[in-house]
C-alpha atoms as a PDB file:
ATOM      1  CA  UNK A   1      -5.524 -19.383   9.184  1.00  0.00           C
ATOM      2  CA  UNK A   2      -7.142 -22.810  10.105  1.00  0.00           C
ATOM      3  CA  UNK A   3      -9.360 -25.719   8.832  1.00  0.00           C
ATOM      4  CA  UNK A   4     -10.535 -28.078  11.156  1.00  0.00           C
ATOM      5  CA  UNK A   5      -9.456 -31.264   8.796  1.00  0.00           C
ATOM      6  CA  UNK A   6      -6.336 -32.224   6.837  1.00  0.00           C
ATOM      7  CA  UNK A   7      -6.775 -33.269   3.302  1.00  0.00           C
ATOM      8  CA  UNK A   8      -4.441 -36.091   3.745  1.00  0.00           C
ATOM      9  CA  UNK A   9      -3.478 -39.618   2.459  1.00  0.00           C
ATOM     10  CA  UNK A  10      -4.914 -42.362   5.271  1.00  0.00           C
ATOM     11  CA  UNK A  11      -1.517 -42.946   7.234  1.00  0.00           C
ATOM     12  CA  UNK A  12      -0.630 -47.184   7.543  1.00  0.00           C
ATOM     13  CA  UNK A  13      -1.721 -48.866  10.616  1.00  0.00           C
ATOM     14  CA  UNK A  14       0.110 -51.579  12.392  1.00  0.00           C
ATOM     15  CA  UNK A  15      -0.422 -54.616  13.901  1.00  0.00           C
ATOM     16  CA  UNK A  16       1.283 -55.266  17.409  1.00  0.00           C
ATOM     17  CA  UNK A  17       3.129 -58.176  18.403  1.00  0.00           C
ATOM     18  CA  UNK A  18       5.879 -59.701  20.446  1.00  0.00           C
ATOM     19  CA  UNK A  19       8.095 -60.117  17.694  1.00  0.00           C
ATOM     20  CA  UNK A  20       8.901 -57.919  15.330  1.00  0.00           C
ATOM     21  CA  UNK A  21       7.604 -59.045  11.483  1.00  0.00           C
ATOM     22  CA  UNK A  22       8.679 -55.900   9.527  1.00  0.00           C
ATOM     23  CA  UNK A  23      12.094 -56.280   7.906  1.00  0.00           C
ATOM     24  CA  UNK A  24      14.849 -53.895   9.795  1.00  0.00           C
ATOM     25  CA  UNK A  25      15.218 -51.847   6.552  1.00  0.00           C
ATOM     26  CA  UNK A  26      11.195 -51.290   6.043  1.00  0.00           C
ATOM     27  CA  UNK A  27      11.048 -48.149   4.193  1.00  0.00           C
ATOM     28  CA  UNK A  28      14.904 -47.647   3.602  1.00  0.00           C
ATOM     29  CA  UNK A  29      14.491 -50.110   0.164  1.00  0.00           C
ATOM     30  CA  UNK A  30      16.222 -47.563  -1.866  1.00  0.00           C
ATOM     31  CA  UNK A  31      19.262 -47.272   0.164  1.00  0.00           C
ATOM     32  CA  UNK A  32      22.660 -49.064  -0.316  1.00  0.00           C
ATOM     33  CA  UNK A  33      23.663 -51.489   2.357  1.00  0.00           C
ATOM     34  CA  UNK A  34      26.956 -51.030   3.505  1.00  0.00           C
ATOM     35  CA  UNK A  35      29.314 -53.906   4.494  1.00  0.00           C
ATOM     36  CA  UNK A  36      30.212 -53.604   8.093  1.00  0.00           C
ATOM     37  CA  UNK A  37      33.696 -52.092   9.263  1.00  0.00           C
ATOM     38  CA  UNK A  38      35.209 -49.863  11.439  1.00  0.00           C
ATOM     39  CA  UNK A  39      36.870 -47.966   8.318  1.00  0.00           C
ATOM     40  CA  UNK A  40      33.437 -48.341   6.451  1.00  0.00           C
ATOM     41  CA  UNK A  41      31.191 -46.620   9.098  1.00  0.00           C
ATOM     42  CA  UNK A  42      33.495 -43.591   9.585  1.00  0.00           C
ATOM     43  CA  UNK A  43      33.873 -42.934   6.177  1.00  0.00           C
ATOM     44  CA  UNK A  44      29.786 -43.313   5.062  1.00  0.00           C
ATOM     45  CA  UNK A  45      28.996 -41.812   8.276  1.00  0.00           C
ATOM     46  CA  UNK A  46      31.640 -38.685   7.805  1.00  0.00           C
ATOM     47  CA  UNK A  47      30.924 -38.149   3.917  1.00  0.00           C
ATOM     48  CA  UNK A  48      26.934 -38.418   4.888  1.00  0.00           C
ATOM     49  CA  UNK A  49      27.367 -35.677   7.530  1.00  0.00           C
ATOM     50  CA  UNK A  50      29.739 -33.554   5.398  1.00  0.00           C
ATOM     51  CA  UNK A  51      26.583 -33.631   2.778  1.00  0.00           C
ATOM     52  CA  UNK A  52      24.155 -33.102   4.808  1.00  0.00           C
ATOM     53  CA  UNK A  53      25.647 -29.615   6.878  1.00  0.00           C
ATOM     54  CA  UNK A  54      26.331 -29.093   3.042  1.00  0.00           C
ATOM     55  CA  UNK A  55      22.672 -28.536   2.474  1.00  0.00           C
ATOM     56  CA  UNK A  56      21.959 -32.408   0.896  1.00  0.00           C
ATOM     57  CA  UNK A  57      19.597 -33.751   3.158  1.00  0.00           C
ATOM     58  CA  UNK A  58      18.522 -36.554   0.522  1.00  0.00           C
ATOM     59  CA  UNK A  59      20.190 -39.553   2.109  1.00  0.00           C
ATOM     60  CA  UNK A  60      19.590 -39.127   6.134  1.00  0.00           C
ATOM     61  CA  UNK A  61      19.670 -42.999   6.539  1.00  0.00           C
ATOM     62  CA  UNK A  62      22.682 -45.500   5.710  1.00  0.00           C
ATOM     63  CA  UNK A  63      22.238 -49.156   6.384  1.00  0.00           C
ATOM     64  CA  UNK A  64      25.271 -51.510   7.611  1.00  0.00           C
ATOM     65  CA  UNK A  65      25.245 -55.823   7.668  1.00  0.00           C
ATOM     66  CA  UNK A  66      27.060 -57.837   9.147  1.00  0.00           C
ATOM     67  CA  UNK A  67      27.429 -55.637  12.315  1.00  0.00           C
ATOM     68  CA  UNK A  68      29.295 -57.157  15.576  1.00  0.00           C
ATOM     69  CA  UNK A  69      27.603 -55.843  18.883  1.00  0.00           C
ATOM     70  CA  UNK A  70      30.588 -55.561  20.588  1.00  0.00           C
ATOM     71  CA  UNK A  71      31.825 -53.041  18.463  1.00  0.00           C
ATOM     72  CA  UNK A  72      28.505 -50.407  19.891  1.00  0.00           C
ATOM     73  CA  UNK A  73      30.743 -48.912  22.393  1.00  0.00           C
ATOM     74  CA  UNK A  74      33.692 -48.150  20.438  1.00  0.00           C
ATOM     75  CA  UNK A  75      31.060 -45.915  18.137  1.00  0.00           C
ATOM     76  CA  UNK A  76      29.900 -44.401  20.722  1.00  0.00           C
ATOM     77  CA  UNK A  77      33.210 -43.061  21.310  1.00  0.00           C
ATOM     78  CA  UNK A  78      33.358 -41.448  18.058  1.00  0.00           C
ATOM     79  CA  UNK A  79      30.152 -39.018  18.783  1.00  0.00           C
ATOM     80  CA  UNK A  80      28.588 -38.659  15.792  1.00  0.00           C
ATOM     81  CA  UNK A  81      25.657 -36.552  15.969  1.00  0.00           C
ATOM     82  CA  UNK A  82      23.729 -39.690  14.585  1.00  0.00           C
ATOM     83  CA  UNK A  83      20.538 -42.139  15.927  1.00  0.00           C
ATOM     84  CA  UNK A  84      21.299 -46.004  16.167  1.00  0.00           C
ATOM     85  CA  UNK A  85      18.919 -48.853  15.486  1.00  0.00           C
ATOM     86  CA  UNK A  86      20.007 -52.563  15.466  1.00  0.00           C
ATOM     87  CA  UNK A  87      18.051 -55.379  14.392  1.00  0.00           C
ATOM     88  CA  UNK A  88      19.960 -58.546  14.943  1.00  0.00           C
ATOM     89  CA  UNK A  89      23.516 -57.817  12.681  1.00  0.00           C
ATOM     90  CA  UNK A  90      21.841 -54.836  10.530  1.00  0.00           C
ATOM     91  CA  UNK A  91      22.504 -51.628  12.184  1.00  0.00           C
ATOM     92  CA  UNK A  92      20.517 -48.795  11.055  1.00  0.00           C
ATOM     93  CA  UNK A  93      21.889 -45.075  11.286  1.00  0.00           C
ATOM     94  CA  UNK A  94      19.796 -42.220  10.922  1.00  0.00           C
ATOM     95  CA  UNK A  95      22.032 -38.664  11.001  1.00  0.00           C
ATOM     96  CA  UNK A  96      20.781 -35.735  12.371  1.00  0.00           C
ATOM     97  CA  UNK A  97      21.865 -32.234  11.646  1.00  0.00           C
ATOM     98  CA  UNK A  98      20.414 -28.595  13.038  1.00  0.00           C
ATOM     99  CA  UNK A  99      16.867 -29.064  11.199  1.00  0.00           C
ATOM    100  CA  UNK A 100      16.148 -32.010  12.501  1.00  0.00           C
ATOM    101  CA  UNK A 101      17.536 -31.314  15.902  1.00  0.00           C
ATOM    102  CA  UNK A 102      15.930 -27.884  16.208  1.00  0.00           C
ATOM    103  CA  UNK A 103      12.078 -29.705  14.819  1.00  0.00           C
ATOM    104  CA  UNK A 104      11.797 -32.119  17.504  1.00  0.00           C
ATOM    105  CA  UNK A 105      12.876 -30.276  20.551  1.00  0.00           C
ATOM    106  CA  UNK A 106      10.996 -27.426  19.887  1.00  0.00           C
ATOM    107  CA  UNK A 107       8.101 -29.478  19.964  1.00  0.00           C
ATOM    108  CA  UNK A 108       8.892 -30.782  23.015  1.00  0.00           C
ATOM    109  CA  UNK A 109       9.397 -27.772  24.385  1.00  0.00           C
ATOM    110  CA  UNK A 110       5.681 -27.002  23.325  1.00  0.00           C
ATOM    111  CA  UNK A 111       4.341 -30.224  24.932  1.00  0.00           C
ATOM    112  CA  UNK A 112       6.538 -29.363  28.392  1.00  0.00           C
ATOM    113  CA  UNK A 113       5.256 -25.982  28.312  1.00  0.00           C
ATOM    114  CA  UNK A 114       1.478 -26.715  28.434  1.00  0.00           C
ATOM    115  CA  UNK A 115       2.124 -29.582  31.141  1.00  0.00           C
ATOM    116  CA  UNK A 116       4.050 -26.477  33.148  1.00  0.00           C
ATOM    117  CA  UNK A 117       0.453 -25.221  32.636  1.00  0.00           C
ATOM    118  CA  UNK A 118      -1.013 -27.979  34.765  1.00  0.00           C
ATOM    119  CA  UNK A 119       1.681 -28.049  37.759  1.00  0.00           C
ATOM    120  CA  UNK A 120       3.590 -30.798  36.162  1.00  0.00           C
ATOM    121  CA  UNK A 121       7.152 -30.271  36.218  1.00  0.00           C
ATOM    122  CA  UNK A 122      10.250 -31.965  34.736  1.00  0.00           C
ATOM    123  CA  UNK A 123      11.783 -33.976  37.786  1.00  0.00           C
ATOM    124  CA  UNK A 124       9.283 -33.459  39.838  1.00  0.00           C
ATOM    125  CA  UNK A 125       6.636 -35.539  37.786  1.00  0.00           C
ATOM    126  CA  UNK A 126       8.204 -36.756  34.962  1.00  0.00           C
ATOM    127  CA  UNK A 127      11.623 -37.377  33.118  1.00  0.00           C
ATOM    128  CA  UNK A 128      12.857 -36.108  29.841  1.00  0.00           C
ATOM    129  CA  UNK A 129      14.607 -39.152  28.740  1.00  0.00           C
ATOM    130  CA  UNK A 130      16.367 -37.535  25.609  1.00  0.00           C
ATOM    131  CA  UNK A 131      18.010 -39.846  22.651  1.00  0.00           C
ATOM    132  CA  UNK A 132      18.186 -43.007  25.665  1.00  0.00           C
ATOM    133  CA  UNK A 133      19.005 -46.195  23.955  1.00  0.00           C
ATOM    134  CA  UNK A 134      16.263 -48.909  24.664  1.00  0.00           C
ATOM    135  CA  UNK A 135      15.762 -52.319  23.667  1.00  0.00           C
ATOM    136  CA  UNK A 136      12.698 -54.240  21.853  1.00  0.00           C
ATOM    137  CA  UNK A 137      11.210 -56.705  23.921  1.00  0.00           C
ATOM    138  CA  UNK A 138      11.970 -59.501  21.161  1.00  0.00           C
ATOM    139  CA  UNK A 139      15.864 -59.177  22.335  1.00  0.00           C
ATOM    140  CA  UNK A 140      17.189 -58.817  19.165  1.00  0.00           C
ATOM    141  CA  UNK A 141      16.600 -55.224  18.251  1.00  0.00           C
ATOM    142  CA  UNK A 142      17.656 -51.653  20.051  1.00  0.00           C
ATOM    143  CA  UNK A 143      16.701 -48.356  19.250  1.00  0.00           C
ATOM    144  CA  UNK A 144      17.320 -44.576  20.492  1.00  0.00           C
ATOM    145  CA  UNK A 145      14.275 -42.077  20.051  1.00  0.00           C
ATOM    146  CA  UNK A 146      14.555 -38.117  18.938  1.00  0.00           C
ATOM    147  CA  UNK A 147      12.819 -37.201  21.915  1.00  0.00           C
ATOM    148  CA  UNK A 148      11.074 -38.596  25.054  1.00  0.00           C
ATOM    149  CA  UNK A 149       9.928 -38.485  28.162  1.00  0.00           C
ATOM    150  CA  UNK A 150       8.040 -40.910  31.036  1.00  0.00           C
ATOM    151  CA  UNK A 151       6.670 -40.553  34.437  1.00  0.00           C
ATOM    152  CA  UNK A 152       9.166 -40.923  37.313  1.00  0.00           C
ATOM    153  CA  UNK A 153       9.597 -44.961  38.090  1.00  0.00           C
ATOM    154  CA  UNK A 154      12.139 -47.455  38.402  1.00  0.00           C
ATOM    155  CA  UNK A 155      14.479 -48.224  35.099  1.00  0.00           C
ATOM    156  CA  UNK A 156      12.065 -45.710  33.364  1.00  0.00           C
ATOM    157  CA  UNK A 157      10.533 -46.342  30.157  1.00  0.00           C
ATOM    158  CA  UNK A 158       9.348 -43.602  27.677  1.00  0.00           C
ATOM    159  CA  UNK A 159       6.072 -43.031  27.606  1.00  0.00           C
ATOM    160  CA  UNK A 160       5.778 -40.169  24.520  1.00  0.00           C
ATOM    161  CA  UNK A 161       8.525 -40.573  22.178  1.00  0.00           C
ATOM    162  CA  UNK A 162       8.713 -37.914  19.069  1.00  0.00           C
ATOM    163  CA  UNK A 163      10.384 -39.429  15.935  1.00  0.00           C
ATOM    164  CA  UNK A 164      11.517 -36.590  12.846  1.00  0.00           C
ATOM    165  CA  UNK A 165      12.813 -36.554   9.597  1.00  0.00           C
ATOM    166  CA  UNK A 166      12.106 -35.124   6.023  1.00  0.00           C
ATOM    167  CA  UNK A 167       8.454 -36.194   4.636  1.00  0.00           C
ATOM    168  CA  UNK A 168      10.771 -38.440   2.152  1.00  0.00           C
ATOM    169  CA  UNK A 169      11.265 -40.562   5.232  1.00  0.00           C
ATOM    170  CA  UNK A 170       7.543 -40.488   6.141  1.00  0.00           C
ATOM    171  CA  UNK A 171       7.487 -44.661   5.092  1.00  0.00           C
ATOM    172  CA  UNK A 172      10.665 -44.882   7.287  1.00  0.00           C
ATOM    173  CA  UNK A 173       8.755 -42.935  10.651  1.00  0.00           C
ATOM    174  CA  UNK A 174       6.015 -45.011  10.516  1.00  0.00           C
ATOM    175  CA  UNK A 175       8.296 -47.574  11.189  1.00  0.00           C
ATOM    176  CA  UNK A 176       9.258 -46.186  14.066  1.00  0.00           C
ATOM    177  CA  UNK A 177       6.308 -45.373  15.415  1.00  0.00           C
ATOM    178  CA  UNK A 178       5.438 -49.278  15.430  1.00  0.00           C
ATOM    179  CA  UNK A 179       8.934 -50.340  16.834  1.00  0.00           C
ATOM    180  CA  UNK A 180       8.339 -48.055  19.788  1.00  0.00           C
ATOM    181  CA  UNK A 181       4.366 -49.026  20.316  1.00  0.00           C
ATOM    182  CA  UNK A 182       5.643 -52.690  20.134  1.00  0.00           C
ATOM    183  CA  UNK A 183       8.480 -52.657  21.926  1.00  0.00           C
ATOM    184  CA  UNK A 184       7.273 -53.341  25.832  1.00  0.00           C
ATOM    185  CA  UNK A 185       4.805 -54.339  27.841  1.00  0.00           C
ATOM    186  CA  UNK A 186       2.182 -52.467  30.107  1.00  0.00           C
ATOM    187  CA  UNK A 187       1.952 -50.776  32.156  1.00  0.00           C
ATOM    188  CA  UNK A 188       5.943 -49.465  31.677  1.00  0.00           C
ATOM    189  CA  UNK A 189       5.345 -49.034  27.948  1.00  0.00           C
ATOM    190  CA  UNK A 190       5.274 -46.407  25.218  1.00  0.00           C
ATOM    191  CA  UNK A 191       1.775 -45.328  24.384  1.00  0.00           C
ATOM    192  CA  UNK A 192       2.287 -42.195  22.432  1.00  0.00           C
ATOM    193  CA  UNK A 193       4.218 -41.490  19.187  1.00  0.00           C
ATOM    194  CA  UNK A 194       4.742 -38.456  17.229  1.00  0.00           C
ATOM    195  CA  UNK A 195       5.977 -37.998  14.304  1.00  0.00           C
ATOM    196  CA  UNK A 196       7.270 -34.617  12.529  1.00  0.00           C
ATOM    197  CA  UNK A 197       8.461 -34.049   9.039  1.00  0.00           C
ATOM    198  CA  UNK A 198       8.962 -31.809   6.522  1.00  0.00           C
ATOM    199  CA  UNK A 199       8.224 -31.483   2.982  1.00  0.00           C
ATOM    200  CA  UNK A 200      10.811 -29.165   1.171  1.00  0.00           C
ATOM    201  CA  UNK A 201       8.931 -28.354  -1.908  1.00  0.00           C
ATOM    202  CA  UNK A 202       5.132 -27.459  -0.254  1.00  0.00           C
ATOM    203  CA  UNK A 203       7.062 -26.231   2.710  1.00  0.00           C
ATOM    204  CA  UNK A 204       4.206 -27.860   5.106  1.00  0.00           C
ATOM    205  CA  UNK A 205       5.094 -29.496   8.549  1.00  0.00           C
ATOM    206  CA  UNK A 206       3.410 -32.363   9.624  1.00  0.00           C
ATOM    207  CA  UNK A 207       2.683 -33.968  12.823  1.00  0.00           C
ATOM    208  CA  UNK A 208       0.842 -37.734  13.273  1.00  0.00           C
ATOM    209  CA  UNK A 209      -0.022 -38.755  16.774  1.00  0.00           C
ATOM    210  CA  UNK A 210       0.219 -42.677  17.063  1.00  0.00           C
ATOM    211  CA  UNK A 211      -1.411 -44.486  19.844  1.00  0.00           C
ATOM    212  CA  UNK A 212      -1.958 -47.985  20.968  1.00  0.00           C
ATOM    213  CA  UNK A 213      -5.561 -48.999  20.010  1.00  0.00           C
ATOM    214  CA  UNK A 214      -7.279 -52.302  20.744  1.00  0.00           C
ATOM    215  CA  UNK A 215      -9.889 -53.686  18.844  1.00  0.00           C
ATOM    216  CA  UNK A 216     -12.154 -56.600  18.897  1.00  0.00           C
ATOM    217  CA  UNK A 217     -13.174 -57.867  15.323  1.00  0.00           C
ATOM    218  CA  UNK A 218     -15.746 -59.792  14.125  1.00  0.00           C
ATOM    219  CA  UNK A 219     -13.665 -62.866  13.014  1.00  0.00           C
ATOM    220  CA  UNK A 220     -11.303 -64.642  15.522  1.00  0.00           C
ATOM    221  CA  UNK A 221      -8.162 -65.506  13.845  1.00  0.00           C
ATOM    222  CA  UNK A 222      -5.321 -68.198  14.984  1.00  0.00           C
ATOM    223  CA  UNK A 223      -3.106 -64.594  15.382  1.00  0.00           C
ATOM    224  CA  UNK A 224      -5.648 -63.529  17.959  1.00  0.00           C
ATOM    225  CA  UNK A 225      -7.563 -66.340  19.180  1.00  0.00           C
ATOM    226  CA  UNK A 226      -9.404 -64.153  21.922  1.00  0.00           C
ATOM    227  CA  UNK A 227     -10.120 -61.586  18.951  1.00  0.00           C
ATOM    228  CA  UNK A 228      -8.599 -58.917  20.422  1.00  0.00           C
ATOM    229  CA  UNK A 229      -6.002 -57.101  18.481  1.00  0.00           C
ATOM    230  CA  UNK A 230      -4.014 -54.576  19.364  1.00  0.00           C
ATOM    231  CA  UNK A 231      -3.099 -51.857  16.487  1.00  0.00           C
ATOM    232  CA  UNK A 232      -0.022 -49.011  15.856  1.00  0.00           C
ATOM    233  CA  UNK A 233      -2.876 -46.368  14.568  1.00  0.00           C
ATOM    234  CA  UNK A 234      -2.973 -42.977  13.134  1.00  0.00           C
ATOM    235  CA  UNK A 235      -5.258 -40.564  15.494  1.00  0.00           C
ATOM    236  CA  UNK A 236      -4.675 -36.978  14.686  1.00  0.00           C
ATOM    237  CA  UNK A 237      -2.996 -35.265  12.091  1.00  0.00           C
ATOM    238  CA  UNK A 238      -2.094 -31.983  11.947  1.00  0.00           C
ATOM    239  CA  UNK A 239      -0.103 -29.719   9.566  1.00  0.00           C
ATOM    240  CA  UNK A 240       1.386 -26.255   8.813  1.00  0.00           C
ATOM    241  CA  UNK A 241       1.613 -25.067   5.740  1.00  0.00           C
ATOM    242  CA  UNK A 242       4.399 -22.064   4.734  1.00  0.00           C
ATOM    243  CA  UNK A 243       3.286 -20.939   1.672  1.00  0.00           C
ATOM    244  CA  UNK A 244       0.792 -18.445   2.562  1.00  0.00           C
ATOM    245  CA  UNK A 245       0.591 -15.648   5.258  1.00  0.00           C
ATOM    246  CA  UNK A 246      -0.303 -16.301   7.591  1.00  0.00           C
ATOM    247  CA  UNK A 247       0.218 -20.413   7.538  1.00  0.00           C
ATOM    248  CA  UNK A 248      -2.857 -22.757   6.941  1.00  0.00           C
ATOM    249  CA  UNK A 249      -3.185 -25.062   9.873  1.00  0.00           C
ATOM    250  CA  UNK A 250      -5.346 -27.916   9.747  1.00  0.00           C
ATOM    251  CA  UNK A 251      -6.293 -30.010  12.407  1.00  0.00           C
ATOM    252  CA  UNK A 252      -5.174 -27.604  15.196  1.00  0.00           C
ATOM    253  CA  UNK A 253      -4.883 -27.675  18.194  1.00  0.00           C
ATOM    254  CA  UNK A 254      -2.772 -30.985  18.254  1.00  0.00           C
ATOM    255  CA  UNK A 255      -3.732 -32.993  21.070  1.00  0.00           C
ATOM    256  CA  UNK A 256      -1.899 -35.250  23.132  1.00  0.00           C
ATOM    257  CA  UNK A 257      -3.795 -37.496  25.675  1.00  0.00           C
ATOM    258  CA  UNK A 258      -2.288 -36.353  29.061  1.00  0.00           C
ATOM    259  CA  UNK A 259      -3.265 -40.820  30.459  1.00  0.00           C
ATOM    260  CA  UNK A 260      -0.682 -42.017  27.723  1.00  0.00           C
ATOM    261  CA  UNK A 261       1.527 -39.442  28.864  1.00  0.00           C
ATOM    262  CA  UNK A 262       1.628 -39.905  32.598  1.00  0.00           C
ATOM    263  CA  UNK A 263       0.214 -43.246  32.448  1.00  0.00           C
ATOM    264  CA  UNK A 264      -3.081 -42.414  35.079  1.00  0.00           C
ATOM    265  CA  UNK A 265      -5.774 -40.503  34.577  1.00  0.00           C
ATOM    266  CA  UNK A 266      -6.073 -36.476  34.952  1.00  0.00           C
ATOM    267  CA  UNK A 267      -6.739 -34.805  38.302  1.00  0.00           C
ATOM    268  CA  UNK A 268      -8.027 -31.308  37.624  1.00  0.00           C
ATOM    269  CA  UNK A 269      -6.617 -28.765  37.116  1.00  0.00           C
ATOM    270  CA  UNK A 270      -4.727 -31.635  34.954  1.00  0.00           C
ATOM    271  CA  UNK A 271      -6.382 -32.045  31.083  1.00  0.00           C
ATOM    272  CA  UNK A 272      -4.780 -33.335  27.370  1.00  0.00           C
ATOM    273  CA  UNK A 273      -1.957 -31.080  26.425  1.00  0.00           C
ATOM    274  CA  UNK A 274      -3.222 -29.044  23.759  1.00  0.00           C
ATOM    275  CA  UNK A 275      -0.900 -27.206  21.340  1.00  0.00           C
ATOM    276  CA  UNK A 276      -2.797 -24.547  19.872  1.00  0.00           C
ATOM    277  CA  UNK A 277      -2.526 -22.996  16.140  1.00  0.00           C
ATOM    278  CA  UNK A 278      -0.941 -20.439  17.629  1.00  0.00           C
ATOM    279  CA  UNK A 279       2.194 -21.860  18.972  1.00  0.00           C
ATOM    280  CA  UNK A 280       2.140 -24.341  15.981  1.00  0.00           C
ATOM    281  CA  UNK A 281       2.344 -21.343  13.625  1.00  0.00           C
ATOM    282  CA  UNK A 282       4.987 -20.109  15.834  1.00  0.00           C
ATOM    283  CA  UNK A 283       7.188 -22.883  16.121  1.00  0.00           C
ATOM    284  CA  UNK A 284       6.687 -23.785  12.364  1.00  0.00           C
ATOM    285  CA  UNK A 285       7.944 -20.351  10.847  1.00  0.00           C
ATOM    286  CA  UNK A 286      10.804 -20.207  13.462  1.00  0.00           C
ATOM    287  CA  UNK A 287      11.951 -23.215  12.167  1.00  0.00           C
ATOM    288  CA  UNK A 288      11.605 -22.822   8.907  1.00  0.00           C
ATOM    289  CA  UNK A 289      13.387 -19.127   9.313  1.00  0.00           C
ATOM    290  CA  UNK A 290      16.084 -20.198  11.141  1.00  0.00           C
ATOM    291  CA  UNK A 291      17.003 -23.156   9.333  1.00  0.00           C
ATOM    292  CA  UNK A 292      16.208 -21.184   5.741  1.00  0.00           C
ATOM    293  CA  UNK A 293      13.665 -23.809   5.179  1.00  0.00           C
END
């Protein structure tokens, strides 16, 4: 079952800028932050992971100050199934368990799928660039996506990233989704964020496709004395909801601009990747079914 529209709140829009202005722990205000040490992370970072393959999935996010760089490789060492983000000395670390694992590359699979459609192949045309660590063009903040993938070209830069967590975290995604639009310039920049989350107690997916829109307002400002502005912005929003059989879908089929993806323009037979209700219905109850959503 489908409606055209999603009876939704207005998702935030962004401002873009060199620099980043939001404070590292935007949308994490309720969270405890951790002094940094080596004994500190593992234990937070073990007892959050025992919880959460427990079934508690109500603290995904712990927050650390004081963090030393050079200390990044020895945690890599450790394996965690966890995302970093550093801003400065306040590292960020989001953990990630089969729900969230199995959300985002499922979707990805969708999106690869329907650009098999058109020819394009992984390798041949493009590169699935995974959890890759990149850093903000303000060189003082890093960051590794869910997924991602970019056209093929030198010291490749993700074009579509997909960002997912628990519709608790919604505040905390939208976050993301400005890091990444902000974080480089054209024409070796992202252009395309997704997010995905779940909401437990409606049992409705959700998916918001941010893009990079300019704009030229009315008033010139000192910020933008040309008046052009460039915005983190909301254009599509689709979701899934469980409770019924079959699911209502609105604002199906999610579309993804194939330029932001490949960063050109279409040659037929090439079009917008277009996941329909179909495979959104599919990959929302498989999910939810195999992770007893």
């Amino acid at each position: 079952m489908t409606s055209p529209t999603s009876p939704i709140t207005e998702p935030p829009v962004f401002e873009l800028s060199t620099t980043l202005e939001t404070p590292p722990a935007a949308g994490l205000e309720q969270n405890q932050v951790l002094s940094f040490s080596i004994a500190n992370f593992k234990k937070a970072v073990t007892e959050g992971l025992r919880a959460l393959y427990g079934g508690d999935d109500t603290q995904l996010w712990i927050l650390f100050s004081g963090f030393d760089y050079s200390k990044l490789k020895y945690i890599d060492q450790l394996r965690y199934p966890i995302r970093l983000q550093l801003d400065d000395s306040t590292l960020i670390v989001k953990m990630v368990g089969p729900v969230h694992e199995i959300m985002h590359n499922n979707l990805m699979d969708l999106i690869k799928e329907d650009m098999g459609r058109m020819g394009l192949r992984s390798i041949h045309h493009y590169l699935s660039l995974g959890s890759t660590r990149y850093h903000h063009r303000s060189n003082n903040s890093l960051k590794e996506a869910d997924s991602a993938l970019g056209p093929i070209c030198l010291q490749p830069w993700p074009a579509l990233v997909i960002e997912a967590g628990w519709a608790e975290s919604l505040a905390r995604l939208h976050i993301d989704a400005q890091w990444w639009l902000s974080a480089q310039v054209p024409p070796n920049n992202t252009t395309l964020v997704v997010l995905v989350s779940f909401t437990r107690p409606q049992r409705t997916f959700r998916l918001e496709r941010y893009e990079i829109v300019t704009v030229t307002p009315s008033v010139v400002t000192r910020s933008a004395p040309l008046g052009v502005r460039n915005l983190a912005r909301c254009e599509a929003v689709t979701t899934i909801d469980l409770r019924s059989t079959p699911p209502i879908i609105t604002g199906a089929p999610f579309v993804l601009p194939f330029a932001k993806i490949m960063r050109r323009p279409p040659i037929p037979p090439e079009r917008d990747v277009s996941i329909s209700a179909a495979d959104l219905e599919a990959w929302a109850t498989t999910v939810a079914i195999t992770c007893n959503l």
